[in-house]
N, C-alpha and C. Protein backbone atom coordinates (compact mmCIF):
# COMPACT_ATOMS: atom_id res chain seq x y z
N UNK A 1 209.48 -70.56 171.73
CA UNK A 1 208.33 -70.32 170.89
C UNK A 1 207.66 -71.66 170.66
N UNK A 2 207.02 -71.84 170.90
CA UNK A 2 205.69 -73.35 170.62
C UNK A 2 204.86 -72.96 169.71
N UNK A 3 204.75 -73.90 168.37
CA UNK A 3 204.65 -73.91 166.97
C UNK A 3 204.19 -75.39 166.89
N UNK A 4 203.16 -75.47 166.08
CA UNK A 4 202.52 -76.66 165.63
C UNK A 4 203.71 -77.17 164.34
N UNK A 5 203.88 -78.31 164.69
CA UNK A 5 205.60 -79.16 164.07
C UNK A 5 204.89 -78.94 163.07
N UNK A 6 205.94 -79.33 162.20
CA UNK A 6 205.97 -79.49 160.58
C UNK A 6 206.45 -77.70 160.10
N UNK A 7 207.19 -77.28 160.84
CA UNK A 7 207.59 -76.02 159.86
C UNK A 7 209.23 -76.02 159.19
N UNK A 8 209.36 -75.68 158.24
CA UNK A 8 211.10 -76.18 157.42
C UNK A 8 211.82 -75.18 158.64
N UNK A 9 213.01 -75.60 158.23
CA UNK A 9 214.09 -75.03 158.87
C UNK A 9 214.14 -73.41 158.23
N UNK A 10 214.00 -73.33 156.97
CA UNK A 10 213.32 -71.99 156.49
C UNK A 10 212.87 -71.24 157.19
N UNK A 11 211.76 -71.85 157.06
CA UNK A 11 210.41 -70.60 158.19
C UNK A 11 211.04 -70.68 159.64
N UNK A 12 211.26 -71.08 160.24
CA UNK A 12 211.66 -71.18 161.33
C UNK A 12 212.95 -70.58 161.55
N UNK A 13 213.86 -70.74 160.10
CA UNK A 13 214.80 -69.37 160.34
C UNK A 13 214.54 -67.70 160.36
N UNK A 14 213.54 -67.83 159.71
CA UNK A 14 213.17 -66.49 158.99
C UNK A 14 211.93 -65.97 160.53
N UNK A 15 211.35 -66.75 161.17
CA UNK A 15 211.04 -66.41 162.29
C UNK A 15 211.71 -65.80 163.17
N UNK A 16 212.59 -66.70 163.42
CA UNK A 16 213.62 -66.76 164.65
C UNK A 16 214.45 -65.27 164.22
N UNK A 17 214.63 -64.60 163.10
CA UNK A 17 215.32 -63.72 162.35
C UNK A 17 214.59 -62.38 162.86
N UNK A 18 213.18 -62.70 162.68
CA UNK A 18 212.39 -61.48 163.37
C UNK A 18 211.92 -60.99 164.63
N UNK A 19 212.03 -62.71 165.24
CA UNK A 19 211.42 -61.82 166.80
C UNK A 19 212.97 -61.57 167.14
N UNK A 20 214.28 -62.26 166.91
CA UNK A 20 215.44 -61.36 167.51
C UNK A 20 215.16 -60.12 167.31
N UNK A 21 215.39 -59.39 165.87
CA UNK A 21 215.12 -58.23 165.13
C UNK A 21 213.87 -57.32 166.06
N UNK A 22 212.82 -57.70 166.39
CA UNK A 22 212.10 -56.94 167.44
C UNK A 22 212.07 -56.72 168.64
N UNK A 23 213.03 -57.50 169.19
CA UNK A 23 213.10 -57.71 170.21
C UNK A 23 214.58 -56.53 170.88
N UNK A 24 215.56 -56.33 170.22
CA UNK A 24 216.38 -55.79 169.39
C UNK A 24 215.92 -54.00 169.24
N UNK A 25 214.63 -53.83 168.46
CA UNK A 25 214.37 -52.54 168.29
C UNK A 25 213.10 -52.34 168.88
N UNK A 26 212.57 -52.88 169.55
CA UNK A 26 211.64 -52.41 170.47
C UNK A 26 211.89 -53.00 171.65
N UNK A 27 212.93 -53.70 172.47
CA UNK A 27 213.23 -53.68 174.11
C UNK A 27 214.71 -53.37 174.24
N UNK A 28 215.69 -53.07 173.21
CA UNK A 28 216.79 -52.51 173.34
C UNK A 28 218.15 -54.21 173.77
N UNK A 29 216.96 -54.68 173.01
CA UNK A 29 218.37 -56.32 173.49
C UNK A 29 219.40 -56.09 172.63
N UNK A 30 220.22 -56.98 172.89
CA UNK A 30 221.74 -57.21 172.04
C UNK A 30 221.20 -58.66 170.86
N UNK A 31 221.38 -58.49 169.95
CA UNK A 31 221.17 -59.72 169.28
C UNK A 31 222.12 -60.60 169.67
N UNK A 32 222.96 -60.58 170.28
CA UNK A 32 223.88 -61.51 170.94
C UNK A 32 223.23 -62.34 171.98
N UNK A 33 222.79 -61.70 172.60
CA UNK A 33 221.77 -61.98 173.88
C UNK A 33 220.28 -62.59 173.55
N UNK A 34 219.82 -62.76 172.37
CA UNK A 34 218.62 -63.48 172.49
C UNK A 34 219.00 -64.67 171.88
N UNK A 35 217.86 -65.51 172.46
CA UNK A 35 217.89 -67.00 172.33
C UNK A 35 216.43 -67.27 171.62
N UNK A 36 216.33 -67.64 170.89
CA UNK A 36 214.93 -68.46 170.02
C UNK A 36 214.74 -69.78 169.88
N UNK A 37 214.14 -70.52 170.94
CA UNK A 37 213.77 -71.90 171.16
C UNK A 37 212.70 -72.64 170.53
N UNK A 38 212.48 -73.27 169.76
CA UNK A 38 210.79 -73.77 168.99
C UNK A 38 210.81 -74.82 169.85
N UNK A 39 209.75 -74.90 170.28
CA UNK A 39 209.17 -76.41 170.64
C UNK A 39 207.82 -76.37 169.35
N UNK A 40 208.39 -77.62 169.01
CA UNK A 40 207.43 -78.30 167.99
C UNK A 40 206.36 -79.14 168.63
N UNK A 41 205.24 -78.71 168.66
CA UNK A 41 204.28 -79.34 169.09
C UNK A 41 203.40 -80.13 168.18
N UNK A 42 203.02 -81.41 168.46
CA UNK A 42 202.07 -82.03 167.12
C UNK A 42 200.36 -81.33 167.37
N UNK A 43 199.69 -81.40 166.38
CA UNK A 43 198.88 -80.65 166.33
C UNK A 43 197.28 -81.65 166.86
N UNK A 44 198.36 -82.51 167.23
CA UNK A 44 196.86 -83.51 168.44
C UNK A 44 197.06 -83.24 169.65
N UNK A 45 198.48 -83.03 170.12
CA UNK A 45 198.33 -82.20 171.47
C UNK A 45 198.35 -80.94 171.55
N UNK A 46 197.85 -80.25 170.71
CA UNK A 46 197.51 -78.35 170.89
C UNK A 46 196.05 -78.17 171.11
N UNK A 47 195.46 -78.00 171.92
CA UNK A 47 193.67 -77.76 172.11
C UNK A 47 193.28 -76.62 172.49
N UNK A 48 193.10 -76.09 171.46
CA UNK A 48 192.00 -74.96 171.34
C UNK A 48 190.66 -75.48 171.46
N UNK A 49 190.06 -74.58 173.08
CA UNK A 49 188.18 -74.91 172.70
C UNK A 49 188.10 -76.21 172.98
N UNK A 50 188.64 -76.95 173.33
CA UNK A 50 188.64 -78.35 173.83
C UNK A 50 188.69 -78.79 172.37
N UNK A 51 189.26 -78.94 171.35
CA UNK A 51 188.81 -79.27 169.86
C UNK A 51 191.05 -79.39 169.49
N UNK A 52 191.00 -80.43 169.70
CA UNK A 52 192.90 -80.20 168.75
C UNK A 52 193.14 -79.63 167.01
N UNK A 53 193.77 -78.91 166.85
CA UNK A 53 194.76 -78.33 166.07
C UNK A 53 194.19 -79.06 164.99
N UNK A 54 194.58 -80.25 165.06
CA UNK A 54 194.07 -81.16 164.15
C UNK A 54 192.46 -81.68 163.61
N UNK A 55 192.27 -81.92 164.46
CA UNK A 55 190.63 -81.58 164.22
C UNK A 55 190.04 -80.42 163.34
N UNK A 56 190.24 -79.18 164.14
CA UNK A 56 190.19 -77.75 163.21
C UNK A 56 190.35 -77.79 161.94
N UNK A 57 191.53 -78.46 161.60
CA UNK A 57 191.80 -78.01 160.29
C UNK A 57 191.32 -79.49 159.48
N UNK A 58 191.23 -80.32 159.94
CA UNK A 58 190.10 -81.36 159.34
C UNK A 58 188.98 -81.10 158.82
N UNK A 59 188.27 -79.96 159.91
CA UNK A 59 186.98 -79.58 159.69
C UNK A 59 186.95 -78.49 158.45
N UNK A 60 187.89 -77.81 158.26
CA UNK A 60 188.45 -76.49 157.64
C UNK A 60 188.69 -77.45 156.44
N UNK A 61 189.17 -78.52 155.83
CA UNK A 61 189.66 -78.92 155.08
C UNK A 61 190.83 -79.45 154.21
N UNK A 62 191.60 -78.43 155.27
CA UNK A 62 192.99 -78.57 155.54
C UNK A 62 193.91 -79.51 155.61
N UNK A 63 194.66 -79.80 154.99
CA UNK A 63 195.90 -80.64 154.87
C UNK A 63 197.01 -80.01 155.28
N UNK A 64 198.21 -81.18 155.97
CA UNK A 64 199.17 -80.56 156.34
C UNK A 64 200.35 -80.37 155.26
């Protein structure tokens, strides 16, 4: 899963908790059998629109 960094170990548990969980009851996996990988990406190398992650939310007002 590739995720703009900065998320706690929290959210990223509680993620990882649900796509097993769907994955599970809508393709019939074993929760044994799935794997949930984050790549943390910084949000200057994510480009949407030719415009980074960062930028966006500059413009938006946004703080991380």
């Amino acid at each position: 899963v590739s995720i703009i960094e900065n998320r706690t170990p929290e959210q990223k548990q509680a993620a990882a908790q649900a796509i097993t969980d769907a994955l599970v009851e809508h393709c019939g996996a074993h929760a044994d059998h799935v794997y949930v990988v984050f790549d943390d990406v910084a949000a200057t190398d994510w480009i949407i629109a030719g415009e980074t992650v960062a930028e966006r939310r500059r413009k938006r007002g946004e703080t991380e």
